[in-house]
C-alpha atoms as a PDB file:
ATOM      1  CA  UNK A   1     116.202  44.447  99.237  1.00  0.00           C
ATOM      2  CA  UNK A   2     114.768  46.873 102.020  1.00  0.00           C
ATOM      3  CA  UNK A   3     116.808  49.830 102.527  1.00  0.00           C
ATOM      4  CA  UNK A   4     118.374  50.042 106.075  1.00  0.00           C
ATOM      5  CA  UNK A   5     115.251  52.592 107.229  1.00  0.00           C
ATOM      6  CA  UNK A   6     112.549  50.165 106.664  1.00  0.00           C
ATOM      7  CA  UNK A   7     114.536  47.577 108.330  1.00  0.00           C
ATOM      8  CA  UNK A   8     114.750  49.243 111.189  1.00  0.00           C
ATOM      9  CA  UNK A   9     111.605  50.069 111.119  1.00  0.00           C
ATOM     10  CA  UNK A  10     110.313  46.878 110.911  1.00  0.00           C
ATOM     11  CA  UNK A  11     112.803  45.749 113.824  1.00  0.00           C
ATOM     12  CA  UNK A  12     111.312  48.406 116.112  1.00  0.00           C
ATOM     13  CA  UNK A  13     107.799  47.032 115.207  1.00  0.00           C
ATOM     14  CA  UNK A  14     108.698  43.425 115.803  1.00  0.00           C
ATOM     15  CA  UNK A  15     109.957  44.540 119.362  1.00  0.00           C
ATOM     16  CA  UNK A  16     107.304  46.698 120.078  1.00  0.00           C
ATOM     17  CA  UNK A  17     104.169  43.902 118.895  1.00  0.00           C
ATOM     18  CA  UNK A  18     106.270  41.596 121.618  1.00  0.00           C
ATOM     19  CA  UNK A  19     106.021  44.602 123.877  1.00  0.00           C
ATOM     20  CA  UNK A  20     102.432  45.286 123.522  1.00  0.00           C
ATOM     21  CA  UNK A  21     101.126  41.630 123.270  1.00  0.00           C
ATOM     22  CA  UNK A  22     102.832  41.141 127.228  1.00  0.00           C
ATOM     23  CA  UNK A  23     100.768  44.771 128.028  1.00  0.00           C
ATOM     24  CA  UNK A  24      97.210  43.672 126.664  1.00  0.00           C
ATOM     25  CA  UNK A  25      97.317  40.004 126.928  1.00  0.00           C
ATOM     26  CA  UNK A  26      96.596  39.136 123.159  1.00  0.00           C
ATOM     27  CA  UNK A  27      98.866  39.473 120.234  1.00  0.00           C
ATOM     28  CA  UNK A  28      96.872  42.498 117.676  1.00  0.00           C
ATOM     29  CA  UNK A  29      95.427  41.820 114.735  1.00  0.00           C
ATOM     30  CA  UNK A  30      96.540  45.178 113.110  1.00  0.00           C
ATOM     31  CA  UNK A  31     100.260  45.734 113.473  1.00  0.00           C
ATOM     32  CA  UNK A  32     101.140  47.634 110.787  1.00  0.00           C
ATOM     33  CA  UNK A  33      98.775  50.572 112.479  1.00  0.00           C
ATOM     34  CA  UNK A  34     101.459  50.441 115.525  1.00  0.00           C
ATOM     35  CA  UNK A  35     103.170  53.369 113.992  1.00  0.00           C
ATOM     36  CA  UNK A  36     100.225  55.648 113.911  1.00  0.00           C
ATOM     37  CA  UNK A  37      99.491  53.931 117.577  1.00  0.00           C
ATOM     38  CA  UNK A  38     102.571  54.274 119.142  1.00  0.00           C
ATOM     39  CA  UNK A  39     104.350  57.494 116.919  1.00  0.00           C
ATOM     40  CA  UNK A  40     106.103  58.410 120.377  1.00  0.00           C
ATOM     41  CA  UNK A  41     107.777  54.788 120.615  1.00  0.00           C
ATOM     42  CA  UNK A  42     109.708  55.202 117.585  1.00  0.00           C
ATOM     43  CA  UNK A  43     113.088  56.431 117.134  1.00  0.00           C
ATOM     44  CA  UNK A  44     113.466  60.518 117.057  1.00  0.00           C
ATOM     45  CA  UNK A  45     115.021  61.095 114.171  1.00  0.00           C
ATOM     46  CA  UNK A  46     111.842  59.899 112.356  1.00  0.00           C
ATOM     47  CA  UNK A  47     110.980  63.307 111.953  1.00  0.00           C
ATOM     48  CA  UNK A  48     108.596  62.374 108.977  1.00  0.00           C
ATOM     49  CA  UNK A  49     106.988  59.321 110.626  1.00  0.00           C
ATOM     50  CA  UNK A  50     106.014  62.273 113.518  1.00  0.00           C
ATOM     51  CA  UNK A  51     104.101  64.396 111.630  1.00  0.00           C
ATOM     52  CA  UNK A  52     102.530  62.112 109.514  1.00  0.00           C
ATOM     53  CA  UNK A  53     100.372  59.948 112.060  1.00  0.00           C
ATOM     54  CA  UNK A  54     100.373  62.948 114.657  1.00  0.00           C
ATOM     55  CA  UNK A  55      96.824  63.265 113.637  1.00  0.00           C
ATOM     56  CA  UNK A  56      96.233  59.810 113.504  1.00  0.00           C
ATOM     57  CA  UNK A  57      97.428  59.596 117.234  1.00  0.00           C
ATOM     58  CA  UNK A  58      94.967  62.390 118.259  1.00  0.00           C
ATOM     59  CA  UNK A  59      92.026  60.979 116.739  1.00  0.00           C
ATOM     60  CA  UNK A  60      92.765  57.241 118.335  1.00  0.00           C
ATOM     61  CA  UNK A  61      92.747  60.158 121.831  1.00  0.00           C
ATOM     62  CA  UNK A  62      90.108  61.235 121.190  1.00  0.00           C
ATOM     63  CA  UNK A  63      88.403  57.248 120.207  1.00  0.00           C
ATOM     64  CA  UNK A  64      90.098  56.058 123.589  1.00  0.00           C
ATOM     65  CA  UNK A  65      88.980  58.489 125.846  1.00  0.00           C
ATOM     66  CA  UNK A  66      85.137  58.209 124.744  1.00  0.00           C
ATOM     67  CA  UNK A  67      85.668  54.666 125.111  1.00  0.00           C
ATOM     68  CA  UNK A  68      87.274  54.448 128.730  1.00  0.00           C
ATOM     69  CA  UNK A  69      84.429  56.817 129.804  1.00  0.00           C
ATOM     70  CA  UNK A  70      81.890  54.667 128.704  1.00  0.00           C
ATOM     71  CA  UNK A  71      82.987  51.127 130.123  1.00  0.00           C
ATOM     72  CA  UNK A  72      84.351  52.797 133.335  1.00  0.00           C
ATOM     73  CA  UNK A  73      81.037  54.299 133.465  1.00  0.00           C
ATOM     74  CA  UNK A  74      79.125  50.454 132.790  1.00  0.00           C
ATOM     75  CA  UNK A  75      82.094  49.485 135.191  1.00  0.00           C
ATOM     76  CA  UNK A  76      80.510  51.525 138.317  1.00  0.00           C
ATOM     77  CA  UNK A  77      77.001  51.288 137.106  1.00  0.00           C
ATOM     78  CA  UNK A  78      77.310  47.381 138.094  1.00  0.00           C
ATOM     79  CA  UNK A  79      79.910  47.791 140.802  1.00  0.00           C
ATOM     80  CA  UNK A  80      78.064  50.742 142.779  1.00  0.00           C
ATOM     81  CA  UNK A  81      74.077  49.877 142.527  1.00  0.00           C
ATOM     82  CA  UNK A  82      73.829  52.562 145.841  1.00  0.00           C
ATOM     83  CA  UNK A  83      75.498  55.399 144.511  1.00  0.00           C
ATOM     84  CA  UNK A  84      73.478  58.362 142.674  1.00  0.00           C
ATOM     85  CA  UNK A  85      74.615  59.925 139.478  1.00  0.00           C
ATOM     86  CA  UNK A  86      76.513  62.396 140.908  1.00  0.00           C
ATOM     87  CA  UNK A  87      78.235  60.075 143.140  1.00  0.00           C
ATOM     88  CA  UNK A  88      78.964  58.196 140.269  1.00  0.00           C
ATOM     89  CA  UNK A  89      80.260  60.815 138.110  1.00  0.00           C
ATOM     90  CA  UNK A  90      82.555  62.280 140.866  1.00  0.00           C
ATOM     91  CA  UNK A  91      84.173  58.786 140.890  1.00  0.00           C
ATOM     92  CA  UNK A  92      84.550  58.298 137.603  1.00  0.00           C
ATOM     93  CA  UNK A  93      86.119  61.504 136.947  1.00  0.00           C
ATOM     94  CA  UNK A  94      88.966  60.668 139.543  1.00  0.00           C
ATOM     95  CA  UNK A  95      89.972  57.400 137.271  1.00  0.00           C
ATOM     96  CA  UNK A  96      89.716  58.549 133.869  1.00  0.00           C
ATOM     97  CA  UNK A  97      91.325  62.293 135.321  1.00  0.00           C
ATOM     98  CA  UNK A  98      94.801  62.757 133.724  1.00  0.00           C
ATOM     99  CA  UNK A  99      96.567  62.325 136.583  1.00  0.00           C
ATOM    100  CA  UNK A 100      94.963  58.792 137.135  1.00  0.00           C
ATOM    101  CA  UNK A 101      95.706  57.883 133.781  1.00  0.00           C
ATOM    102  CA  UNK A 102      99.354  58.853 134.285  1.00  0.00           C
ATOM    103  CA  UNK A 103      99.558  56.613 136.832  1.00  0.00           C
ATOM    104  CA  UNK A 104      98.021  53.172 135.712  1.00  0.00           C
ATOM    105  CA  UNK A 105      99.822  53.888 132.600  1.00  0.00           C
ATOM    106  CA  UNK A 106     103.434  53.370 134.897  1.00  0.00           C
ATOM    107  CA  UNK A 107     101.506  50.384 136.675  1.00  0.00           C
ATOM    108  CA  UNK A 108     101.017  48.651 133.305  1.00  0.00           C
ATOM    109  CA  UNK A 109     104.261  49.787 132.519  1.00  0.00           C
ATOM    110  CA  UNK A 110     103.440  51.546 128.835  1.00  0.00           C
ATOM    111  CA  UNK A 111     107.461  53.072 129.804  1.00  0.00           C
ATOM    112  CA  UNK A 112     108.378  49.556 127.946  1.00  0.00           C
ATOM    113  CA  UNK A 113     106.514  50.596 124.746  1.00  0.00           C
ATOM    114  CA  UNK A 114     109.522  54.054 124.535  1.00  0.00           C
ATOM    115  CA  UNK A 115     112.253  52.822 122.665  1.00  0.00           C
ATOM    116  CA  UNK A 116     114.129  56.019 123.702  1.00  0.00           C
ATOM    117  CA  UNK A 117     113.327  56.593 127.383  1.00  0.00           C
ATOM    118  CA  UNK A 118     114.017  60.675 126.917  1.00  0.00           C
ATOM    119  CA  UNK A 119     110.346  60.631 125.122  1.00  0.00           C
ATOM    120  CA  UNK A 120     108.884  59.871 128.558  1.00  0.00           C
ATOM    121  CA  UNK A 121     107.085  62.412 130.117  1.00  0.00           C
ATOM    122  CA  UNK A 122     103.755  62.000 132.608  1.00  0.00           C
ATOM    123  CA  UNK A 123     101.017  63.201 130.053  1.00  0.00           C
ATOM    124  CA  UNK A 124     102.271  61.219 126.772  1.00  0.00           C
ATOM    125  CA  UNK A 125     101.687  58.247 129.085  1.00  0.00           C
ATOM    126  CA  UNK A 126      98.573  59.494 129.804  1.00  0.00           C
ATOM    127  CA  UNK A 127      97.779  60.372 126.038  1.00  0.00           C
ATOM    128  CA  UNK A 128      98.965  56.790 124.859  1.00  0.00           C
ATOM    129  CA  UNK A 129      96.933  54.873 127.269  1.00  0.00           C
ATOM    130  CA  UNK A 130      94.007  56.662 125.367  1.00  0.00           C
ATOM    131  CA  UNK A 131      95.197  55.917 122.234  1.00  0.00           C
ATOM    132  CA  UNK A 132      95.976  52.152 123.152  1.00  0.00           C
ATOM    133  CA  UNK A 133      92.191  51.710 123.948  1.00  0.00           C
ATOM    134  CA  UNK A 134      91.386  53.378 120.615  1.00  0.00           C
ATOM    135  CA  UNK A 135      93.748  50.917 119.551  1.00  0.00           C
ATOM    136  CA  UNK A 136      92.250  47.907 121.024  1.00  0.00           C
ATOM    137  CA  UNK A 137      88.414  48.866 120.420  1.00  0.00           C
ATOM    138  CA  UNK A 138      89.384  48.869 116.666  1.00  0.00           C
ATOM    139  CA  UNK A 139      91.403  45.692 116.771  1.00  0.00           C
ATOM    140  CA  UNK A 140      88.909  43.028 118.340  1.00  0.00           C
ATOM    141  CA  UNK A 141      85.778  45.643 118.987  1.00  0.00           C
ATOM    142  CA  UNK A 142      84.019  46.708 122.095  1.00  0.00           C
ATOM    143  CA  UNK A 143      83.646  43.597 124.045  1.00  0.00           C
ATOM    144  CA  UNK A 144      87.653  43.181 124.042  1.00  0.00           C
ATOM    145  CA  UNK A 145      88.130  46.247 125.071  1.00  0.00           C
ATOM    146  CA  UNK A 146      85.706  46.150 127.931  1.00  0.00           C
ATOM    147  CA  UNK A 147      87.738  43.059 129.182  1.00  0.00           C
ATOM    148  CA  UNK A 148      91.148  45.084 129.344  1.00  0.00           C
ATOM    149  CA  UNK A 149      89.615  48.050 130.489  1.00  0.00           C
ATOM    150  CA  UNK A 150      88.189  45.812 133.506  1.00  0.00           C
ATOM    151  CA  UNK A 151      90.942  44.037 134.006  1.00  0.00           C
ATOM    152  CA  UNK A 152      93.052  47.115 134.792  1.00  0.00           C
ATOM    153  CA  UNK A 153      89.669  48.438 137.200  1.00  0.00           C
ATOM    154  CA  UNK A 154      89.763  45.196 139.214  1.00  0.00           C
ATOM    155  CA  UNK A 155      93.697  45.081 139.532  1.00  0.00           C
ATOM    156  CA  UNK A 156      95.407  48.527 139.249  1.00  0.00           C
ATOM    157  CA  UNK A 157      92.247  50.844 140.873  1.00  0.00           C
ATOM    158  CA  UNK A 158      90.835  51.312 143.900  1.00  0.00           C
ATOM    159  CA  UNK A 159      87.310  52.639 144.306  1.00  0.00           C
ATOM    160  CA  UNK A 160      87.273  52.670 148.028  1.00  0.00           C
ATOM    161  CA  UNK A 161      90.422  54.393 147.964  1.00  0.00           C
ATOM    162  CA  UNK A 162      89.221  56.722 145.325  1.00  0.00           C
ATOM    163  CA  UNK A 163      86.021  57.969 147.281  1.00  0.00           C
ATOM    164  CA  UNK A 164      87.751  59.154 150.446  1.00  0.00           C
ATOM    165  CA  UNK A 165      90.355  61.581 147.636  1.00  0.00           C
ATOM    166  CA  UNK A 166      89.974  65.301 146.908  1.00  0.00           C
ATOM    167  CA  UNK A 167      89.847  65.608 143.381  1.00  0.00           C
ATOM    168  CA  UNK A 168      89.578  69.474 143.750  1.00  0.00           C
ATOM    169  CA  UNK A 169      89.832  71.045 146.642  1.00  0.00           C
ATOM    170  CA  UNK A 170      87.783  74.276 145.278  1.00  0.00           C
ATOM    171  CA  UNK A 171      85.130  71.999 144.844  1.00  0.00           C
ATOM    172  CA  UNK A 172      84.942  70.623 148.579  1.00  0.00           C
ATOM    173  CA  UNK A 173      85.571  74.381 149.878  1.00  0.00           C
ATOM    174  CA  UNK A 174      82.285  74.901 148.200  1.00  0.00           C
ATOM    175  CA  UNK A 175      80.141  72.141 148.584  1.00  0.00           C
ATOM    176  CA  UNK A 176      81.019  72.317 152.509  1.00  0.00           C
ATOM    177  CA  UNK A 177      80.497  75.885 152.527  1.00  0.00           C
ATOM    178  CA  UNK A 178      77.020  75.232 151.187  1.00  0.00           C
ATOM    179  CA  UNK A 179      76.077  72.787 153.448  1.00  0.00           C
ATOM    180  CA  UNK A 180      76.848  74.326 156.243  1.00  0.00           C
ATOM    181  CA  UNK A 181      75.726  77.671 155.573  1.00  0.00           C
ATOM    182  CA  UNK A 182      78.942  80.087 155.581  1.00  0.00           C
ATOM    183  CA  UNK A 183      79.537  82.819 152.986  1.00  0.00           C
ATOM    184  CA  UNK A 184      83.062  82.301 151.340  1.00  0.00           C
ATOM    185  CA  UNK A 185      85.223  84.845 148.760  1.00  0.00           C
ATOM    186  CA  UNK A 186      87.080  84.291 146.503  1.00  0.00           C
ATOM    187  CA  UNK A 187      89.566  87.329 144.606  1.00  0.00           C
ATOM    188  CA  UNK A 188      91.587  86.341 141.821  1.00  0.00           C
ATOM    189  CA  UNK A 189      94.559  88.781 140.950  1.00  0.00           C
ATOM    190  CA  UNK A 190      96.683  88.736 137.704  1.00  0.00           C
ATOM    191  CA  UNK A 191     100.158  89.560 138.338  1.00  0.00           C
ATOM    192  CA  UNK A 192     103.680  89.025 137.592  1.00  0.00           C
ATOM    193  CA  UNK A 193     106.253  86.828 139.255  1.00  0.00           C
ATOM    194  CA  UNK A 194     108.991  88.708 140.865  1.00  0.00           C
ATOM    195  CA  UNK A 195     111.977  87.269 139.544  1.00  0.00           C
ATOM    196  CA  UNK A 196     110.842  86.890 136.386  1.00  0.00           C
ATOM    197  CA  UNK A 197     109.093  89.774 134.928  1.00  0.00           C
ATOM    198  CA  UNK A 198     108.092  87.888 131.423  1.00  0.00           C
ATOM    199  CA  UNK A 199     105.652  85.144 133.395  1.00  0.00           C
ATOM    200  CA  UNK A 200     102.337  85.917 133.959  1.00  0.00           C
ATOM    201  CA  UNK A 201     100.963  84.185 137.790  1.00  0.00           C
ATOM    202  CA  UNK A 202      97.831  84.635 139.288  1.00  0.00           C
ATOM    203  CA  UNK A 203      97.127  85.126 142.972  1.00  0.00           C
ATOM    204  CA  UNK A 204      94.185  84.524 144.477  1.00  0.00           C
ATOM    205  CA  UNK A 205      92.688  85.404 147.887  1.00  0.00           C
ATOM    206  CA  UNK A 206      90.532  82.981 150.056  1.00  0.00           C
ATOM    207  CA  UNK A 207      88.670  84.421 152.993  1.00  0.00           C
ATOM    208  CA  UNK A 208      85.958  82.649 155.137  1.00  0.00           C
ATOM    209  CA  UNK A 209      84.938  85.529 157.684  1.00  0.00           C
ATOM    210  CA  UNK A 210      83.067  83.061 159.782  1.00  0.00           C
ATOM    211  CA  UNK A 211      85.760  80.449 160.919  1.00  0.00           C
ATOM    212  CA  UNK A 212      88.423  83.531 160.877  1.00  0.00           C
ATOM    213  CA  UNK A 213      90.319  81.682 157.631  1.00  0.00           C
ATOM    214  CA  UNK A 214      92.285  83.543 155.197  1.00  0.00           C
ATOM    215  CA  UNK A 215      94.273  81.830 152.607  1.00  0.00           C
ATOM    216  CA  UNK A 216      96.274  82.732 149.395  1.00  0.00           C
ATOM    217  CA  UNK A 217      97.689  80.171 146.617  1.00  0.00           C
ATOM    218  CA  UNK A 218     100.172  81.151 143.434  1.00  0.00           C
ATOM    219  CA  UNK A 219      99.643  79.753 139.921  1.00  0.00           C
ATOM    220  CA  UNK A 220     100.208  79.820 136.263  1.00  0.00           C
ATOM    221  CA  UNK A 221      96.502  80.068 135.899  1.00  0.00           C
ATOM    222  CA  UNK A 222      93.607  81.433 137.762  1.00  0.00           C
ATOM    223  CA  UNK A 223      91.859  78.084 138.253  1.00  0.00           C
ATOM    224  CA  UNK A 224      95.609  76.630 139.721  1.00  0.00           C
ATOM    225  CA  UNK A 225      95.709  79.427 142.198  1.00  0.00           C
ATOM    226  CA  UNK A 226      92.369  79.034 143.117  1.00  0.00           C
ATOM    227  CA  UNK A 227      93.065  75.611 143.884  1.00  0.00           C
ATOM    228  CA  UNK A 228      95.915  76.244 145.968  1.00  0.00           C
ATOM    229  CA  UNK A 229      94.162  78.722 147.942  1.00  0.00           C
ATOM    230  CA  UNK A 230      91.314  76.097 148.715  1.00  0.00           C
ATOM    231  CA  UNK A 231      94.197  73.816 149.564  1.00  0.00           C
ATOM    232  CA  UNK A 232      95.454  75.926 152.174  1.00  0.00           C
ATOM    233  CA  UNK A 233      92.170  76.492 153.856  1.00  0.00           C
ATOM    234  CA  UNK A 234      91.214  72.474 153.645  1.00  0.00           C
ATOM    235  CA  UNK A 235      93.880  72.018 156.100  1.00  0.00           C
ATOM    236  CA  UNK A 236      92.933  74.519 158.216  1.00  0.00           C
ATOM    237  CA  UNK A 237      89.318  73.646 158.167  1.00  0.00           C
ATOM    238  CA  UNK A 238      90.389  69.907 158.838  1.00  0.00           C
ATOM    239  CA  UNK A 239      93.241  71.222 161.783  1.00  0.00           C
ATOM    240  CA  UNK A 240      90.127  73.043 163.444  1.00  0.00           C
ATOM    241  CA  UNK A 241      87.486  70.111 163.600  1.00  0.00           C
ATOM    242  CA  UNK A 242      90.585  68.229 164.859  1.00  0.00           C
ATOM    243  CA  UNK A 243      90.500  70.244 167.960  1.00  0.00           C
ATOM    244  CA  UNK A 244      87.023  69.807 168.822  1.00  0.00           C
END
């Protein structure tokens, strides 16, 4: 007779292959690898069942992510025929960003796979998107995967929509400095936040002599404020060839 853990156990499986088969469109192959798969789905007080396949979940990360890049990069290669490499590699960094993957992973509603809905946070939707397609490539190969993975391109993205977004505004500040010739500075300050003495922030200091722009932006890291700071001059930049 199974003990009242493993039949629990095996309940939350059974709910969560029902779960996943809606998500991918196929029932797996593999379920008894759900656990190692899915090791945020299960119940909290599975302490053991945590630690155990927390490994296992990274690895499948670090399977999925190699994965998505490559058929997301196939994806574009046959979608875009115009676009250069770079062009192709800025867009392809937007979708498989983590941000991005937050997203589509709320649009194919992977919230359904959380048995306990306090588990959900932004980035472990993120991270078990990754590990599904670790997942999948391992359950019915490359070729099945590709199909999901394109499925979720052609219905959830949009590359059009992607092109004309600022994936870093730091970036744009100095690609449009360059082509257009204008000397920019950056100064990046480590300091510590007023009201709370024990956190470390970083301010950093945007000026662009030539178009009279100076800008500052506050983060927990020097590349965040630096990003901020680019921000704030973006809109200015964008405010001033409005005018003209």
């Amino acid at each position: 007779m199974l003990s009242d853990n493993n039949s629990n156990n095996e309940k939350f499986s059974s709910i969560l292959v029902k779960r996943l088969s809606k998500i991918l469109g196929f029932k797996p192959r593999n379920t008894n690898f759900l656990k190692e798969v899915l090791i945020y789905s299960f119940p909290a007080k599975d302490i053991n069942h945590k630690k155990m396949n927390s490994i296992h979940f990274q690895r499948l990360e670090f399977l999925g992510d190699a994965v998505l890049n490559t058929i997301v990069s196939h994806f574009l290669y046959e979608q875009l025929p115009e676009k250069k490499e770079g062009e192709l590699t800025q867009i392809r960094s937007k979708i498989v960003c983590r941000k991005n993957l937050n997203e589509l992973s709320k649009k194919l509603i992977l919230t359904d796979l959380f048995l306990e809905k306090n588990l959900i946070s932004d980035n472990i939707l993120g991270n078990t998107l990754e590990v599904l397609i670790g997942f999948i490539y391992l359950d019915i190969g490359y070729e099945g995967c590709k199909h999901f993975i394109n499925k979720i391109m052609q219905t959830h993205v949009s590359i059009e929509k992607l092109q004309n977004e600022i994936s870093s505004y730091k970036v744009w500040i100095i690609e449009w400095a360059q082509k257009n010739k204008i000397i920019i500075n950056f100064k990046t300050f480590l300091e510590k936040e007023y009201k709370n003495k024990n956190k470390v922030t970083y301010l950093s200091k945007l000026k662009i002599t030539e178009h009279k722009i100076k800008t500052e932006g506050r983060g927990p890291s020097k590349k965040k404020s630096e990003e901020m700071a680019s921000k704030e001059a973006y809109i200015l930049i964008k405010e001033s060839n409005k005018k003209k």
